[in-house]
ModelCIF file with pLDDT and N, C-alpha, C, O atoms, coordinates in Angstrom:
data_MODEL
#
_entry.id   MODEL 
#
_entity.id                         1 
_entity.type                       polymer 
_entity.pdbx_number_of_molecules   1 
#
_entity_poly.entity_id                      1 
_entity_poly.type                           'polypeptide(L)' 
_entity_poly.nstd_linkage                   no 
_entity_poly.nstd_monomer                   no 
_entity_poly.pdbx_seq_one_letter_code       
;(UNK)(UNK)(UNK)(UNK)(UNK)(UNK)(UNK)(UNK)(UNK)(UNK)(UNK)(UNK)(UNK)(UNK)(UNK)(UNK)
(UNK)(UNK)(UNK)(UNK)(UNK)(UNK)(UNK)(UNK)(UNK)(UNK)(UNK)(UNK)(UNK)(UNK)(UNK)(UNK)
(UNK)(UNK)(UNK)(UNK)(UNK)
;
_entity_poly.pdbx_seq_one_letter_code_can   XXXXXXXXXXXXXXXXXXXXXXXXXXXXXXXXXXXXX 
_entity_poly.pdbx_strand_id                 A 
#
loop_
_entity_poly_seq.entity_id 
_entity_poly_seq.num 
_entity_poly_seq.mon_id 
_entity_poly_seq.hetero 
1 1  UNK n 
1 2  UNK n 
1 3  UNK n 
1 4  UNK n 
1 5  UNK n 
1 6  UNK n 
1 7  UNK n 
1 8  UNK n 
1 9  UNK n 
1 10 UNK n 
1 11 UNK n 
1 12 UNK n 
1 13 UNK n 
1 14 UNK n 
1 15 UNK n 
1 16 UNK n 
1 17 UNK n 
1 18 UNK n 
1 19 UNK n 
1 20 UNK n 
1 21 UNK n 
1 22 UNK n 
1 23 UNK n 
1 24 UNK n 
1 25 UNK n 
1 26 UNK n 
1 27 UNK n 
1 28 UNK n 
1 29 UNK n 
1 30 UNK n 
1 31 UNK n 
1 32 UNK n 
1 33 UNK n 
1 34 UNK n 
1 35 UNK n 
1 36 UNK n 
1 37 UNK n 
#
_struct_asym.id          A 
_struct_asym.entity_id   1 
#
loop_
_ma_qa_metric.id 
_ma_qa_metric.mode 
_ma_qa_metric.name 
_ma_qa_metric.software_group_id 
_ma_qa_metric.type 
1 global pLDDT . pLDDT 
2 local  pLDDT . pLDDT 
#
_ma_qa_metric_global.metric_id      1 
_ma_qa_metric_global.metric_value   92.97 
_ma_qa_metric_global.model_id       1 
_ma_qa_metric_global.ordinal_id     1 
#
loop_
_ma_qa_metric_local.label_asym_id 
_ma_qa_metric_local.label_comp_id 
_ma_qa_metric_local.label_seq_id 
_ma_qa_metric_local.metric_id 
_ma_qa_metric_local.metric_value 
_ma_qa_metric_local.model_id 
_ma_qa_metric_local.ordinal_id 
A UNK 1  2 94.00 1 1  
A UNK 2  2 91.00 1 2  
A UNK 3  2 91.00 1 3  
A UNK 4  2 94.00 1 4  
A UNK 5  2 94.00 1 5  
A UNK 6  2 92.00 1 6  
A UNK 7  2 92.00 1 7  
A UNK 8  2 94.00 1 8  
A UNK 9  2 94.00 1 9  
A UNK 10 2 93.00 1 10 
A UNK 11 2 91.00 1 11 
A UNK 12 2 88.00 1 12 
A UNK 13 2 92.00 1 13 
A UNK 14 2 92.00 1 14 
A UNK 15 2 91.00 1 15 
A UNK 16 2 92.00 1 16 
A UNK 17 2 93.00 1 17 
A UNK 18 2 94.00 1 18 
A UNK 19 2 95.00 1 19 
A UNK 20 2 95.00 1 20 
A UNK 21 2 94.00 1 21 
A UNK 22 2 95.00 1 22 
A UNK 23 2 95.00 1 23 
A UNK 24 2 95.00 1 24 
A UNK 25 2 95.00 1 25 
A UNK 26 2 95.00 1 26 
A UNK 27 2 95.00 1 27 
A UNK 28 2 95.00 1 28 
A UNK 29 2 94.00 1 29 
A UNK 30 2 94.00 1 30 
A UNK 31 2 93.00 1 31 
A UNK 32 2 92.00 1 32 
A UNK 33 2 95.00 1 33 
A UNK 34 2 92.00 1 34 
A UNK 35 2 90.00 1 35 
A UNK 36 2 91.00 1 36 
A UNK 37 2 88.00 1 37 
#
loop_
_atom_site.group_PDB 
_atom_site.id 
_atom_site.type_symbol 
_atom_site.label_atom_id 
_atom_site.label_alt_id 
_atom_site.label_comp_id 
_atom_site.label_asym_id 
_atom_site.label_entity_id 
_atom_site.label_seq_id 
_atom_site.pdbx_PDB_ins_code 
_atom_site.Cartn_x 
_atom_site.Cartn_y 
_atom_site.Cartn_z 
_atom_site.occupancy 
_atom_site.B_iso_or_equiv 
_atom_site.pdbx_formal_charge 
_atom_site.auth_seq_id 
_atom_site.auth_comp_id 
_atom_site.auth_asym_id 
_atom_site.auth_atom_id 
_atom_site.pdbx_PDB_model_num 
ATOM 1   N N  . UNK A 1 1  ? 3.986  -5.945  2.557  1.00 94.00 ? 1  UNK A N  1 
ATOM 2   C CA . UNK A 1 1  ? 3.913  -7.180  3.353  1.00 94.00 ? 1  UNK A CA 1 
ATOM 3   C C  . UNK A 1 1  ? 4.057  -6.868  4.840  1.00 94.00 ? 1  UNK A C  1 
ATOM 4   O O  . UNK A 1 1  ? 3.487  -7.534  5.704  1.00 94.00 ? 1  UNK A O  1 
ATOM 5   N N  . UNK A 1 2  ? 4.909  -5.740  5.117  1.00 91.00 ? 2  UNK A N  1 
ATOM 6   C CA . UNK A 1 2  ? 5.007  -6.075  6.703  1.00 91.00 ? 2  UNK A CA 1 
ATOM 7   C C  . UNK A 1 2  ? 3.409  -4.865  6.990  1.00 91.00 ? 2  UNK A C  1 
ATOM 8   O O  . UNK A 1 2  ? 3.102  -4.956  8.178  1.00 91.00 ? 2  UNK A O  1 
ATOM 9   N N  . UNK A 1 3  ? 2.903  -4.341  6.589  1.00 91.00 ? 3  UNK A N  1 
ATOM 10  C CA . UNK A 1 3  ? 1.554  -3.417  6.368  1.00 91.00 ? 3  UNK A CA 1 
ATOM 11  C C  . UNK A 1 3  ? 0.347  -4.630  7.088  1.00 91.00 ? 3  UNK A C  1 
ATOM 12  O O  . UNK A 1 3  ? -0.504 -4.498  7.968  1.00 91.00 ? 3  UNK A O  1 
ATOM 13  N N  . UNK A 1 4  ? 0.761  -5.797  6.244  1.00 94.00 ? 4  UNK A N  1 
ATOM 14  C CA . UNK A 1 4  ? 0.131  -7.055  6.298  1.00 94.00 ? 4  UNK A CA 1 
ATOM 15  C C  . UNK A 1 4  ? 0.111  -7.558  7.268  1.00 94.00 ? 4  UNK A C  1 
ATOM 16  O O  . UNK A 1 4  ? -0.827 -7.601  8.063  1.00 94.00 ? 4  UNK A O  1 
ATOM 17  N N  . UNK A 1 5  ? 1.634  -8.236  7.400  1.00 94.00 ? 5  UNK A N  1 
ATOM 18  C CA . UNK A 1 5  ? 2.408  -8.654  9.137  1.00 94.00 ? 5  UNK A CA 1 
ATOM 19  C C  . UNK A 1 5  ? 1.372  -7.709  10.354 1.00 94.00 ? 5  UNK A C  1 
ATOM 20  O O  . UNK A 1 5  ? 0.582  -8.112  11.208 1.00 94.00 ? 5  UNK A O  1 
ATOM 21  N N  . UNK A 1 6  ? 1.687  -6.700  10.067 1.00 92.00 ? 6  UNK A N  1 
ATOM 22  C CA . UNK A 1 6  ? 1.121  -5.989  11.488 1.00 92.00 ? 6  UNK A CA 1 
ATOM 23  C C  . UNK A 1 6  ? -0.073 -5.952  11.101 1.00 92.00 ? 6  UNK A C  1 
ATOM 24  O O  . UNK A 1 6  ? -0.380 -6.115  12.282 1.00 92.00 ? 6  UNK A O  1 
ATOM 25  N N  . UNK A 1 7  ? -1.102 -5.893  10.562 1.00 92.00 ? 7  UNK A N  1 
ATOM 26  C CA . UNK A 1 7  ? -2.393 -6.030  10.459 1.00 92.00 ? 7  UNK A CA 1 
ATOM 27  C C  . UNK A 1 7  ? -2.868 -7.667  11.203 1.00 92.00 ? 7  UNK A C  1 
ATOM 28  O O  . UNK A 1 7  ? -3.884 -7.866  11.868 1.00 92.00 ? 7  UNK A O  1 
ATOM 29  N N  . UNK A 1 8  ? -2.105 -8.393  10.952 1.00 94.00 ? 8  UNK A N  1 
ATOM 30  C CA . UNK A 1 8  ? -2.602 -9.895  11.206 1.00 94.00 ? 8  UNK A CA 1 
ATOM 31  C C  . UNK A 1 8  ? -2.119 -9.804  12.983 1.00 94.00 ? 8  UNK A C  1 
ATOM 32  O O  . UNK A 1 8  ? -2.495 -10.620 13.825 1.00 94.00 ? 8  UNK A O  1 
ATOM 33  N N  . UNK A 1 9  ? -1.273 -8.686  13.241 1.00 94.00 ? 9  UNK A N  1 
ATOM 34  C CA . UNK A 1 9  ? -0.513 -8.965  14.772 1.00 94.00 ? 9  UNK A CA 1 
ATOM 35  C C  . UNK A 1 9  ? 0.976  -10.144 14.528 1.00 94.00 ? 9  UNK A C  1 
ATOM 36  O O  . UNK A 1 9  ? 1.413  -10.895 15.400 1.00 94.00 ? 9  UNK A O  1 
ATOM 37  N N  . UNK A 1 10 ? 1.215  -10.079 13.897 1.00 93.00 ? 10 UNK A N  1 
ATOM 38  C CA . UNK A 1 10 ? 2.765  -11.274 13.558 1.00 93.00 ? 10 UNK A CA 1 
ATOM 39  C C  . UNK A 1 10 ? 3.513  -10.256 14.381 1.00 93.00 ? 10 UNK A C  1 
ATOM 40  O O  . UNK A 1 10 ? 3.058  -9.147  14.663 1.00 93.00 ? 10 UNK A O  1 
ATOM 41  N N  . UNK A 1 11 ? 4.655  -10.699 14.734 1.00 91.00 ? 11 UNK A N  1 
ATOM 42  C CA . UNK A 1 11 ? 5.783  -10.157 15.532 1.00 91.00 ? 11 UNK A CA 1 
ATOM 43  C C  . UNK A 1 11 ? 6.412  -9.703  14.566 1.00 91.00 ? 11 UNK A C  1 
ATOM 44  O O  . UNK A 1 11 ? 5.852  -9.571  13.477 1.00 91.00 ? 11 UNK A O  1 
ATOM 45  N N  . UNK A 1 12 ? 8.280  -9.219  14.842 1.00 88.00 ? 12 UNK A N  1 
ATOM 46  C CA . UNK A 1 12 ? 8.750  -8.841  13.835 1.00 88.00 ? 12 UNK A CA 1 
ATOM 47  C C  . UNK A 1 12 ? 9.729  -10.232 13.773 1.00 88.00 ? 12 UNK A C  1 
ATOM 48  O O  . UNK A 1 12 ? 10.501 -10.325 12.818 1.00 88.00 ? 12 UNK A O  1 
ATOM 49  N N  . UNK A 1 13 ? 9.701  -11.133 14.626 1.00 92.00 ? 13 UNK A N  1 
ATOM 50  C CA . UNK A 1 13 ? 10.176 -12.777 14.273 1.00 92.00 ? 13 UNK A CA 1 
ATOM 51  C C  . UNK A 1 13 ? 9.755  -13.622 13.802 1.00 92.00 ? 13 UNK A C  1 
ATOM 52  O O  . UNK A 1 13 ? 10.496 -14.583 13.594 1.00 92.00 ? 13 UNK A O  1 
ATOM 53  N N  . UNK A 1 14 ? 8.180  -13.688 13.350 1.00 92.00 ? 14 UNK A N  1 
ATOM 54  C CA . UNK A 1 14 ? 7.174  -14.593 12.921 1.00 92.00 ? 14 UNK A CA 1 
ATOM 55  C C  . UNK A 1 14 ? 7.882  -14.718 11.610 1.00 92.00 ? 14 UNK A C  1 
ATOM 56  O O  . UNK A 1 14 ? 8.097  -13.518 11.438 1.00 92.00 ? 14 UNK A O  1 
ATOM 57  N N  . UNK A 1 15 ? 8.383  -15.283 10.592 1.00 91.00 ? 15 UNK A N  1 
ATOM 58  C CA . UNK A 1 15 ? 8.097  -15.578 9.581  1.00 91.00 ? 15 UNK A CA 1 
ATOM 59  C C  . UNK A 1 15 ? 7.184  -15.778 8.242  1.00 91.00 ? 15 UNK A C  1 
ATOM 60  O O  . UNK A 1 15 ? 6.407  -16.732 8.239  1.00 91.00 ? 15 UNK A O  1 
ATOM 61  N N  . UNK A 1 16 ? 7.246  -14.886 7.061  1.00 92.00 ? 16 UNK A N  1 
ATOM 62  C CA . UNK A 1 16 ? 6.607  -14.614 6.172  1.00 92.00 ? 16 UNK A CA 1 
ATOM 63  C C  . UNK A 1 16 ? 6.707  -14.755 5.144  1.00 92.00 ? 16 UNK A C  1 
ATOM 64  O O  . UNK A 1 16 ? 6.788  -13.884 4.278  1.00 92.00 ? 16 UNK A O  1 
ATOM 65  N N  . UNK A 1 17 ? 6.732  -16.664 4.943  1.00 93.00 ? 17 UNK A N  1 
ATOM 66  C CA . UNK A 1 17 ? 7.220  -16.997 4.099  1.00 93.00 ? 17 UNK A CA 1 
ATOM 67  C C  . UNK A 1 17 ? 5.687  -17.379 3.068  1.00 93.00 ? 17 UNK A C  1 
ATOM 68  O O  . UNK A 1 17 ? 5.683  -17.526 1.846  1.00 93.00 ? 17 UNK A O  1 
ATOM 69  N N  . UNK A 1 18 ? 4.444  -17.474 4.031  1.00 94.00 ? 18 UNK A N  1 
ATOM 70  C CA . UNK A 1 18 ? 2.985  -17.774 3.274  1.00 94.00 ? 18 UNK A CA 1 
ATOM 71  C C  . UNK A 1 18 ? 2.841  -16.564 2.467  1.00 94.00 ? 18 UNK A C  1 
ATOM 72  O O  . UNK A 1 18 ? 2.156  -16.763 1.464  1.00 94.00 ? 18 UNK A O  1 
ATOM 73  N N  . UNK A 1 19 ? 3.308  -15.290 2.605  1.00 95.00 ? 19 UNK A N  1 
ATOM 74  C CA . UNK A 1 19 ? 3.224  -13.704 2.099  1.00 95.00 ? 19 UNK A CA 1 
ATOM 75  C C  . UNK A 1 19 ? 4.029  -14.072 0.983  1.00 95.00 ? 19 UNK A C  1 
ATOM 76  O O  . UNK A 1 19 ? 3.526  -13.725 -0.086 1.00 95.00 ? 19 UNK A O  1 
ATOM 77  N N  . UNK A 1 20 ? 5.173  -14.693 0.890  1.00 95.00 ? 20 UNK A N  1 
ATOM 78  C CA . UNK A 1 20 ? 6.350  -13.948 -0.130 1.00 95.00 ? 20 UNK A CA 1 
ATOM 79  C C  . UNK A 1 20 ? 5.399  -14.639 -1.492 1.00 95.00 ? 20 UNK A C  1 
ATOM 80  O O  . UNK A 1 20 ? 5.516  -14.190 -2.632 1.00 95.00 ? 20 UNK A O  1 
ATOM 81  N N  . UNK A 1 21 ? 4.734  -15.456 -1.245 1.00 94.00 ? 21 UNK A N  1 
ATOM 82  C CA . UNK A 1 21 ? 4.489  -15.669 -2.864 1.00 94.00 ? 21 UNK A CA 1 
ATOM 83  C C  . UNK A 1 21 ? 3.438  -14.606 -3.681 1.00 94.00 ? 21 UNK A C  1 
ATOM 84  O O  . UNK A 1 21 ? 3.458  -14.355 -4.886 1.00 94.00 ? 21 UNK A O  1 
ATOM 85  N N  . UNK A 1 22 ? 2.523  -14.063 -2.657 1.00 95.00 ? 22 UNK A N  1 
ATOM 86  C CA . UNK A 1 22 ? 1.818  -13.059 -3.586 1.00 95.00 ? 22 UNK A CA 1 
ATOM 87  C C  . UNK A 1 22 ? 2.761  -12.164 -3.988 1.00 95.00 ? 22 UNK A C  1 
ATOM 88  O O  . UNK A 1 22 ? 3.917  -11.939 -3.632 1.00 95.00 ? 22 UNK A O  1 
ATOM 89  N N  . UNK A 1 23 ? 1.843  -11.582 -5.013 1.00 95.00 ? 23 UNK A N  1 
ATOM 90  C CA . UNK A 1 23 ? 2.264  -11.040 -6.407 1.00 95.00 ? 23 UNK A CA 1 
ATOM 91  C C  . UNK A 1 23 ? 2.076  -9.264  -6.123 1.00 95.00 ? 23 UNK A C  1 
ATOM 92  O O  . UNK A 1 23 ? 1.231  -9.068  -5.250 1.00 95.00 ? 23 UNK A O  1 
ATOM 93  N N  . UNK A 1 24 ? 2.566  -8.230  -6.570 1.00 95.00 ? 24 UNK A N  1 
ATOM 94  C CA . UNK A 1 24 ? 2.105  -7.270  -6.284 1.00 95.00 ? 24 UNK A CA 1 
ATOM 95  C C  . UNK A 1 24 ? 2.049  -6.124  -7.557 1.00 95.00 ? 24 UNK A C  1 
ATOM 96  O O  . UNK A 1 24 ? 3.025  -6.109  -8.307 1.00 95.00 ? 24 UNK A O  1 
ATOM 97  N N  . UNK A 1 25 ? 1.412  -5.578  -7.706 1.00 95.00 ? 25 UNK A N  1 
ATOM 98  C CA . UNK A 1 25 ? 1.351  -4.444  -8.896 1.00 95.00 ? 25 UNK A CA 1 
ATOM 99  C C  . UNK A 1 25 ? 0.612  -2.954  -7.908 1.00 95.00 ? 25 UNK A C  1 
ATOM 100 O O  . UNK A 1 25 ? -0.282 -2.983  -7.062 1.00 95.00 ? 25 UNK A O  1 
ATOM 101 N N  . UNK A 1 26 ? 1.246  -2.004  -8.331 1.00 95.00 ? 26 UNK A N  1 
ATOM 102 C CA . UNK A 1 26 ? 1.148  -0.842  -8.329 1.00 95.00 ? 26 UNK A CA 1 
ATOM 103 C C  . UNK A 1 26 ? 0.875  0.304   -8.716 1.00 95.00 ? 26 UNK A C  1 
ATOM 104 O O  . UNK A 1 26 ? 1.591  0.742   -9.617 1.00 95.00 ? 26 UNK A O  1 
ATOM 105 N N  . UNK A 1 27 ? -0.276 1.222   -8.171 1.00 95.00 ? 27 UNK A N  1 
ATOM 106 C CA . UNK A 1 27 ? -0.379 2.481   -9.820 1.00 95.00 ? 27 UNK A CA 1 
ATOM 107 C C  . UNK A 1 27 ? -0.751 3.370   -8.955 1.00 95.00 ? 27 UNK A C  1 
ATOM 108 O O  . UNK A 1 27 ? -1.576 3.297   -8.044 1.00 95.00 ? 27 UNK A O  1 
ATOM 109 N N  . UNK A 1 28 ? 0.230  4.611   -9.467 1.00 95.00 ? 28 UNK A N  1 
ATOM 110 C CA . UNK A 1 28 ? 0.672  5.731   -8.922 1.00 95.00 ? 28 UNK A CA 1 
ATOM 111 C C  . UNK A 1 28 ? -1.080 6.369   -8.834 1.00 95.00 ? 28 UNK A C  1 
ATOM 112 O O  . UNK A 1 28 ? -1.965 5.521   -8.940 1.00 95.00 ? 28 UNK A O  1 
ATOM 113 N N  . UNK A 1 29 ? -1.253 6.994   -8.752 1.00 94.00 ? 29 UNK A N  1 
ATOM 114 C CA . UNK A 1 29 ? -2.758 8.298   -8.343 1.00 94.00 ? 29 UNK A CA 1 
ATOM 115 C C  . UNK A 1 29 ? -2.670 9.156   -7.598 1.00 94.00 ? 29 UNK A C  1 
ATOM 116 O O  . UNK A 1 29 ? -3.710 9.690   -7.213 1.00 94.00 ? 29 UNK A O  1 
ATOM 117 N N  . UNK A 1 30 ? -1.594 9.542   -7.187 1.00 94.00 ? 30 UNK A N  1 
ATOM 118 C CA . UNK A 1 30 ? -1.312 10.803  -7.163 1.00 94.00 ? 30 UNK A CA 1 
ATOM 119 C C  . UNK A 1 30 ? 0.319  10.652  -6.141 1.00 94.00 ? 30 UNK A C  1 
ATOM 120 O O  . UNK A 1 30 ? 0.597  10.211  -5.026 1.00 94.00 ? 30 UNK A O  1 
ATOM 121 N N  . UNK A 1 31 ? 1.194  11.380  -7.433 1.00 93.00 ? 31 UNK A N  1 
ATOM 122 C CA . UNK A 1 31 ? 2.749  11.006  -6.791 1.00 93.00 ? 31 UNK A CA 1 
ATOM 123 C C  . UNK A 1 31 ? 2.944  11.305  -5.498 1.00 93.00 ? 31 UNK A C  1 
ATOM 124 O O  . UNK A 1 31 ? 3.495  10.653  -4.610 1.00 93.00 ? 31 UNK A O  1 
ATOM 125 N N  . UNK A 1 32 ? 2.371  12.493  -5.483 1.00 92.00 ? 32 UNK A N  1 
ATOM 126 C CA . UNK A 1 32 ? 2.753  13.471  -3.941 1.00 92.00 ? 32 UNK A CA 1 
ATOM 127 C C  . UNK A 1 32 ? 3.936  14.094  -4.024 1.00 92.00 ? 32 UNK A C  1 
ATOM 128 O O  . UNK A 1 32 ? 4.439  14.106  -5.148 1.00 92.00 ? 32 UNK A O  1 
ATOM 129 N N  . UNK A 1 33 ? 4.770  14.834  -2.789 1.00 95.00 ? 33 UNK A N  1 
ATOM 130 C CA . UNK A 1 33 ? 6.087  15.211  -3.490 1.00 95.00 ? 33 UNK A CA 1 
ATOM 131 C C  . UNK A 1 33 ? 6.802  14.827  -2.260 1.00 95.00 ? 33 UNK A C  1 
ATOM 132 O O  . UNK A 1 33 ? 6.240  14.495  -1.216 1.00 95.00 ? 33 UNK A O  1 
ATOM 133 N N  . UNK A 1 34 ? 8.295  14.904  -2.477 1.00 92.00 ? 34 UNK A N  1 
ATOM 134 C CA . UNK A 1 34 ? 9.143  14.685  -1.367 1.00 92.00 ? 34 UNK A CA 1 
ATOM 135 C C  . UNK A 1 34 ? 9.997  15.600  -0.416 1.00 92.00 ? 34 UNK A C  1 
ATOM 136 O O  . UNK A 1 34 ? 10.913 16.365  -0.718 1.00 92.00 ? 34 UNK A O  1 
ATOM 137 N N  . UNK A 1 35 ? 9.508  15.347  0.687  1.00 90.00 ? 35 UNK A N  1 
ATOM 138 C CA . UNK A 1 35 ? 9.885  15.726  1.981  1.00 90.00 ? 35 UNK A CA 1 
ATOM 139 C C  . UNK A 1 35 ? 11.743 15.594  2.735  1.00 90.00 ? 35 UNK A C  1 
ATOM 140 O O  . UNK A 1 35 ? 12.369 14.564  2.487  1.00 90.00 ? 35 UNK A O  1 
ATOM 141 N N  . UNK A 1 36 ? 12.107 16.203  3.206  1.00 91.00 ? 36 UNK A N  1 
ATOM 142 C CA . UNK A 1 36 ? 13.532 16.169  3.783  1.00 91.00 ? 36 UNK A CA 1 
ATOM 143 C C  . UNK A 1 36 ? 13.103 16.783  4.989  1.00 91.00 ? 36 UNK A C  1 
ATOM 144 O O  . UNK A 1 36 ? 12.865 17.988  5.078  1.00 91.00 ? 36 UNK A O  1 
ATOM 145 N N  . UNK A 1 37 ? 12.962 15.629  6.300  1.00 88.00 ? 37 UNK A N  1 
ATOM 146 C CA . UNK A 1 37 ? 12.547 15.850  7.708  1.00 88.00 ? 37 UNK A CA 1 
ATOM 147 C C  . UNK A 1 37 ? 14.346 15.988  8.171  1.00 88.00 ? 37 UNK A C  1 
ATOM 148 O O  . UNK A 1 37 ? 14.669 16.195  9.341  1.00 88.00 ? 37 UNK A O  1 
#
């Protein structure tokens, strides 16, 4: 959602309450691995 926010230009005060109702699903394609910066 905030991927979203900043795509549309919303601030980080705008409110995102029209966002919270979509729905979201997810599928891995390739895990990657994890990093320690």
């Amino acid at each position: 959602l905030g991927l979203l926010a900043g795509a549309e230009g919303r601030s980080r005060e705008t409110p995102l309450t029209d966002l919270l109702g979509l729905r979201l699903g997810v599928r891995v394609d390739q895990p990657g691995s994890l990093l320690r910066d």
